[in-house]
C-alpha atoms as a PDB file:
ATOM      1  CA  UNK A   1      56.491 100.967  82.491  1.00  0.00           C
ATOM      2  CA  UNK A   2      59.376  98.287  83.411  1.00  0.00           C
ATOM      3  CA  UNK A   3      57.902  95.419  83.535  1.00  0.00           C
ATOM      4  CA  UNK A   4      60.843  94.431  86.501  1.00  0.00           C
ATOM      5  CA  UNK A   5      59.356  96.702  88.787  1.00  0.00           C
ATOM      6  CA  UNK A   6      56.558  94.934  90.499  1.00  0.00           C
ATOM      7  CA  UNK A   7      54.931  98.141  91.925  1.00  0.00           C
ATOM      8  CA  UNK A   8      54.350 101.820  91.879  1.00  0.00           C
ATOM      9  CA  UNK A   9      53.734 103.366  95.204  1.00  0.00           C
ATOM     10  CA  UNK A  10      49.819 103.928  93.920  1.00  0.00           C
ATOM     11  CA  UNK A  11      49.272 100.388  92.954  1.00  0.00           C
ATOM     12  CA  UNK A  12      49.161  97.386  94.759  1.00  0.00           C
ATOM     13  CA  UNK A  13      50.773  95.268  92.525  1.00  0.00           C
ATOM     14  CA  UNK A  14      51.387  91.444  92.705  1.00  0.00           C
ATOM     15  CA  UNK A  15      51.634  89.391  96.297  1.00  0.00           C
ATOM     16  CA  UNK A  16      54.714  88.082  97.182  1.00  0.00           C
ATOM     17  CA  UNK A  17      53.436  85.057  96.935  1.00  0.00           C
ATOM     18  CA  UNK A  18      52.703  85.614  93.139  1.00  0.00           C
ATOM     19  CA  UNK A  19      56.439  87.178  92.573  1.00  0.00           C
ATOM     20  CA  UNK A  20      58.077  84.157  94.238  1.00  0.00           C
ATOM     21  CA  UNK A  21      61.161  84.231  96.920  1.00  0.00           C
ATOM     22  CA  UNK A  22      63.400  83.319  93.845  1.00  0.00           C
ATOM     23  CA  UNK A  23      62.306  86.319  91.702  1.00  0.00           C
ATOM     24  CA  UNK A  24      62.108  89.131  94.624  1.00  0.00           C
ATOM     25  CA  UNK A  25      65.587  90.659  94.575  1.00  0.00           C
ATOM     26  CA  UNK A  26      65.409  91.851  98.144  1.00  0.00           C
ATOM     27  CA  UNK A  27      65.606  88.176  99.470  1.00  0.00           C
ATOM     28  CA  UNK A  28      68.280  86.934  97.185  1.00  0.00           C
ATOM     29  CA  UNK A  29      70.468  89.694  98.104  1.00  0.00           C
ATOM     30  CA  UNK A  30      69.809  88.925 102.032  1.00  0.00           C
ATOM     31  CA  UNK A  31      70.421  85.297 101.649  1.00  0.00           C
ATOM     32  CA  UNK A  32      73.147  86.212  99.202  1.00  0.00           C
ATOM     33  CA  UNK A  33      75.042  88.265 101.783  1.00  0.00           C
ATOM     34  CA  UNK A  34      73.973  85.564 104.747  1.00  0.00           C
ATOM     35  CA  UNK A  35      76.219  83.130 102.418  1.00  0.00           C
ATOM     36  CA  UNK A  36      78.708  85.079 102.428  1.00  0.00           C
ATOM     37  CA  UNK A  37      78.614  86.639 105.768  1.00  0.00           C
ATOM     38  CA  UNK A  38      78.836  82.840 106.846  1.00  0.00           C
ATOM     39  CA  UNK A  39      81.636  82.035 105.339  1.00  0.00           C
ATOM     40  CA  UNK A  40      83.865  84.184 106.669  1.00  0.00           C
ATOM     41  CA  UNK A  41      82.053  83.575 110.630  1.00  0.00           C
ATOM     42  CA  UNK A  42      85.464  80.779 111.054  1.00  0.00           C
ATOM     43  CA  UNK A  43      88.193  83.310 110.465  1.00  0.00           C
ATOM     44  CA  UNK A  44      86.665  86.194 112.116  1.00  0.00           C
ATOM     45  CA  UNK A  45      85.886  84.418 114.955  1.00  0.00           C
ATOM     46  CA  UNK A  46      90.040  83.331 114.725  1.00  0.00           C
ATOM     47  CA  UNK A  47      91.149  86.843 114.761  1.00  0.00           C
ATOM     48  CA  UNK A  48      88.450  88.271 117.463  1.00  0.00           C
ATOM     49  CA  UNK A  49      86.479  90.029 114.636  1.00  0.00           C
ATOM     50  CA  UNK A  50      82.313  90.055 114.037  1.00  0.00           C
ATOM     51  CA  UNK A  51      80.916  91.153 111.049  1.00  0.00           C
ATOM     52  CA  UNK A  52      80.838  94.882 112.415  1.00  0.00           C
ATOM     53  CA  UNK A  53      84.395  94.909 113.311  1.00  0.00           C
ATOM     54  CA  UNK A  54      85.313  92.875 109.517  1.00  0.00           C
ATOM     55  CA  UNK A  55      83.101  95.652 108.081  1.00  0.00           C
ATOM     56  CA  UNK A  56      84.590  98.821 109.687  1.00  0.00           C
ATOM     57  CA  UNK A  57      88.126  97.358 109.378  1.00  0.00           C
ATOM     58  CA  UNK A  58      86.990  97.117 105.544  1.00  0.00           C
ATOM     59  CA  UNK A  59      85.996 100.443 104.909  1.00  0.00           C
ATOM     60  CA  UNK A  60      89.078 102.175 107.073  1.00  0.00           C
ATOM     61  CA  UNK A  61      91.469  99.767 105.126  1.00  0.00           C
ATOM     62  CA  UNK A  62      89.657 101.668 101.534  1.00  0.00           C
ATOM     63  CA  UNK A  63      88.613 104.922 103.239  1.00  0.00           C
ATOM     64  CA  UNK A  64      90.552 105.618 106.519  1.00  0.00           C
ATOM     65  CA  UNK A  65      89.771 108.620 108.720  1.00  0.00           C
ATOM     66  CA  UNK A  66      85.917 108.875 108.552  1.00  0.00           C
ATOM     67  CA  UNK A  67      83.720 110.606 111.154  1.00  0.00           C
ATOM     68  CA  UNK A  68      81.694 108.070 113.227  1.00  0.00           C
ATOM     69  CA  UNK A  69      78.524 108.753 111.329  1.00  0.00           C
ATOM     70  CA  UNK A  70      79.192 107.689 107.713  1.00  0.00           C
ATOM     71  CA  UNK A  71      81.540 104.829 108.639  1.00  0.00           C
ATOM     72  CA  UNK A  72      77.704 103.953 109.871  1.00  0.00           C
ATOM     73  CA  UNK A  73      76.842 103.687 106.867  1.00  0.00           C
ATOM     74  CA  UNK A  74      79.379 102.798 104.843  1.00  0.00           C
ATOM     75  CA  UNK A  75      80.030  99.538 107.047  1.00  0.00           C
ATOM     76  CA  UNK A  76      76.044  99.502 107.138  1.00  0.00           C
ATOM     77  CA  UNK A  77      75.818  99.464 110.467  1.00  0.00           C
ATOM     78  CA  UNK A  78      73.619 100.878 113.084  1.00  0.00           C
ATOM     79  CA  UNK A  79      74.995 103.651 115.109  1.00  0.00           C
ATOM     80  CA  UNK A  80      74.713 102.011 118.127  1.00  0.00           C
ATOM     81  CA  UNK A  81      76.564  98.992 117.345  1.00  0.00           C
ATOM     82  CA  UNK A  82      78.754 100.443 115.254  1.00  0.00           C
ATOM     83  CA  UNK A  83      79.879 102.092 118.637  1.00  0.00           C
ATOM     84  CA  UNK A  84      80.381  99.054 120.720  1.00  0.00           C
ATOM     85  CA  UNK A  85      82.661  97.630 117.685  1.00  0.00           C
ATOM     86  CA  UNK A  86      84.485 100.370 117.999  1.00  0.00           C
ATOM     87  CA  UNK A  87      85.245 100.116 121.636  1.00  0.00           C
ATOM     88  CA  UNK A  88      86.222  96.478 120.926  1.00  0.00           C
ATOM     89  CA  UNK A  89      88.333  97.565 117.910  1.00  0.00           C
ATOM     90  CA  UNK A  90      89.780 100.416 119.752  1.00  0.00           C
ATOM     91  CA  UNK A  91      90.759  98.478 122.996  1.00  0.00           C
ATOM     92  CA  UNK A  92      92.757  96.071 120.317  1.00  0.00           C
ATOM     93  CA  UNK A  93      94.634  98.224 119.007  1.00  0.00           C
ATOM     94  CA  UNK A  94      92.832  98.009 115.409  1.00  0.00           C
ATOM     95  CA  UNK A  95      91.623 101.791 115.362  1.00  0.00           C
ATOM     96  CA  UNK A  96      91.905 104.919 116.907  1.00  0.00           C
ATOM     97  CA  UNK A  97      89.273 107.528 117.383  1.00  0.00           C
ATOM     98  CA  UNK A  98      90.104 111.200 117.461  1.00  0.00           C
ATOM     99  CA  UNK A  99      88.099 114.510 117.617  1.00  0.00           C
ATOM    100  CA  UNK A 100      87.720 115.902 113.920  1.00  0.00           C
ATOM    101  CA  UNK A 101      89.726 119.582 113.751  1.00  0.00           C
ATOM    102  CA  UNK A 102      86.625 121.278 112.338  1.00  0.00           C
ATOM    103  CA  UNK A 103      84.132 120.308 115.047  1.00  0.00           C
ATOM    104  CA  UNK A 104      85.790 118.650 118.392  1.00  0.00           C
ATOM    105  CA  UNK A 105      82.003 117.356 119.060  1.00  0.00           C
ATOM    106  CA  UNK A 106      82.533 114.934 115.881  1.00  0.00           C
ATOM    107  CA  UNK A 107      85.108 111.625 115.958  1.00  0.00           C
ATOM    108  CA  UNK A 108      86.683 110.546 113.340  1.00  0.00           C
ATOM    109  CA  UNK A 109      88.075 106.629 113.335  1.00  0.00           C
ATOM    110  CA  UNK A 110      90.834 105.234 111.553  1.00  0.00           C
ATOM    111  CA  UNK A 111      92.989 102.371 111.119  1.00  0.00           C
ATOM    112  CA  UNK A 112      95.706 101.357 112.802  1.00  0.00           C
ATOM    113  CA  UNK A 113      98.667  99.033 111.519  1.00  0.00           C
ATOM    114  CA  UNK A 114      97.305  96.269 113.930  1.00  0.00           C
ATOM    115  CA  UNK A 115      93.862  97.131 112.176  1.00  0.00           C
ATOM    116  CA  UNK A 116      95.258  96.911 109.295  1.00  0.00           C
ATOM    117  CA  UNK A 117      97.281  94.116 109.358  1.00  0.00           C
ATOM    118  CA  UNK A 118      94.171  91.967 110.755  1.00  0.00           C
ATOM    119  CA  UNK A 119      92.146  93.081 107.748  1.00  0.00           C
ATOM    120  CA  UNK A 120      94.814  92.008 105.610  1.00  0.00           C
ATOM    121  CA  UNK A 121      95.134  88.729 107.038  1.00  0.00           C
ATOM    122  CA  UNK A 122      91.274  87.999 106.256  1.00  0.00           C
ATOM    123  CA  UNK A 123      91.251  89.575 102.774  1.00  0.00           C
ATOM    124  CA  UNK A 124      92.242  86.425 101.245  1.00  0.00           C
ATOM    125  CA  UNK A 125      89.013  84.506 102.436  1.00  0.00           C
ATOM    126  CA  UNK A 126      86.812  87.606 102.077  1.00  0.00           C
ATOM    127  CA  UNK A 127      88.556  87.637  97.772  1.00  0.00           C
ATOM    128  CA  UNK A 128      87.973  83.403  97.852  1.00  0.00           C
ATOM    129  CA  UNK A 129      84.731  83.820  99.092  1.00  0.00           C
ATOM    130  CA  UNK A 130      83.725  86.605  96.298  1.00  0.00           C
ATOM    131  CA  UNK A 131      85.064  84.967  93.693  1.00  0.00           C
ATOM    132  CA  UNK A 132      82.821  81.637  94.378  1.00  0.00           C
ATOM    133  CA  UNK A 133      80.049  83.629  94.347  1.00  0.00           C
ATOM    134  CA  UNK A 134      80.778  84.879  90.877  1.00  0.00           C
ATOM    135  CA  UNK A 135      81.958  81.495  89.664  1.00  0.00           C
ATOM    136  CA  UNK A 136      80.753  80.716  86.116  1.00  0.00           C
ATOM    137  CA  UNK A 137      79.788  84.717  85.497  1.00  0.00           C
ATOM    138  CA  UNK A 138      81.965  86.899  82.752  1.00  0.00           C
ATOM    139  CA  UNK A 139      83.472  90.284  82.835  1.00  0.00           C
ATOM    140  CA  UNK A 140      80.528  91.696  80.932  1.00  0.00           C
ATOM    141  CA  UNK A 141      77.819  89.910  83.022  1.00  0.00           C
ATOM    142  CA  UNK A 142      79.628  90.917  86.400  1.00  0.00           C
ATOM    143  CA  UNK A 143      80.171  94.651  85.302  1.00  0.00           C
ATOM    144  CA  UNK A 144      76.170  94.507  84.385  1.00  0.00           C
ATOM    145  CA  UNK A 145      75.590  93.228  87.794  1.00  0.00           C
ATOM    146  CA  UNK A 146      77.796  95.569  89.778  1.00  0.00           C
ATOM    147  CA  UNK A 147      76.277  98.767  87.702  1.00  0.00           C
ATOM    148  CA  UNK A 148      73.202  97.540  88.366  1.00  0.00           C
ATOM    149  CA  UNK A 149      73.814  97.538  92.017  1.00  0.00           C
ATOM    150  CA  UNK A 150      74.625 101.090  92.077  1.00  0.00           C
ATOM    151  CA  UNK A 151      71.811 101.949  90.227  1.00  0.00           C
ATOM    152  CA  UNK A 152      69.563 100.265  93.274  1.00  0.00           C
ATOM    153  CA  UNK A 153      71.540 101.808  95.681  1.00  0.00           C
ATOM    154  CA  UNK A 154      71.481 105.683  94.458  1.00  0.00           C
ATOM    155  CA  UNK A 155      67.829 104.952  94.078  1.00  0.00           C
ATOM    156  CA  UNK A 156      67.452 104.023  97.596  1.00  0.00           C
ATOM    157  CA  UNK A 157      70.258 105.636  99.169  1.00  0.00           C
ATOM    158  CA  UNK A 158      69.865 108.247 102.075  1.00  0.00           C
ATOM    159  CA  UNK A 159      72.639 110.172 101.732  1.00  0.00           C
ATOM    160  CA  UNK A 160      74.661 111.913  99.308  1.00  0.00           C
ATOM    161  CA  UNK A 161      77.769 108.931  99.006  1.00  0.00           C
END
């Protein structure tokens, strides 16, 4: 057995309490990603943006033209406010939602050049802020890190992207 993972579903395993906050991955990552979330609050709040807008700007800006549903989770965000970002967004100028040509019941959002362009204008902070996070870590540790990543996700993950 791995002696990383601290459980299997039949066994109880170690408390929390015996793990420690600074050894259970699940809390790093969220304060990890509250860090960085933070430091980009200043200039999203100077280009109208929250962190559901900055994340479905993100993913259009890689992956443009999704249908509502896995730009959910792709910008993990819920559904429904995924939706009110998108009104926001939309009423900008930043996307533009149009009824997929298979099935007119499913929307599928893109980018606009306003969208774009207000992405753009954030990457900089978004690549300043990444790279202090992996200040002092090499190529091969940050490629170990990042596969490892994947690996939790596809373990986890709900759906098949």
């Amino acid at each position: 057995m791995n002696e990383h993972i601290i459980s299997s579903e039949n066994d109880e395993g170690p408390r929390l309490g015996e793990i420690g906050l600074q050894q259970f991955a699940p809390y790093l990552m969220n304060r990890i990603m509250g860090r960085y979330n933070a430091s980009l609050r200043e200039d999203l709040a100077k280009l109208g943006l929250t962190t559901p807008k900055m994340r479905t700007l993100a993913v259009l800006s890689v992956v443009d033209g999704l249908l509502v549903g896995r730009l959910a989770v792709y910008a993990v965000v819920e559904q429904s406010t995924l939706s009110r970002a998108l009104d926001a967004l939309e009423a900008d100028g930043m996307v533009r939602r149009t009824p997929d040509q298979e099935d007119s019941r499913a929307i599928r959002v893109s980018i606009t050049e306003a969208g774009r362009a207000a992405f753009e204008s954030l990457w900089p902070t978004m690549r300043q802020s990444y790279n202090r996070m992996f200040a002092g870590i090499d190529a091969a540790e940050h490629a170990a890190f990042v596969a490892t990543l994947q690996k939790v996700l596809n373990n986890i993950k709900k759906h098949d992207f």
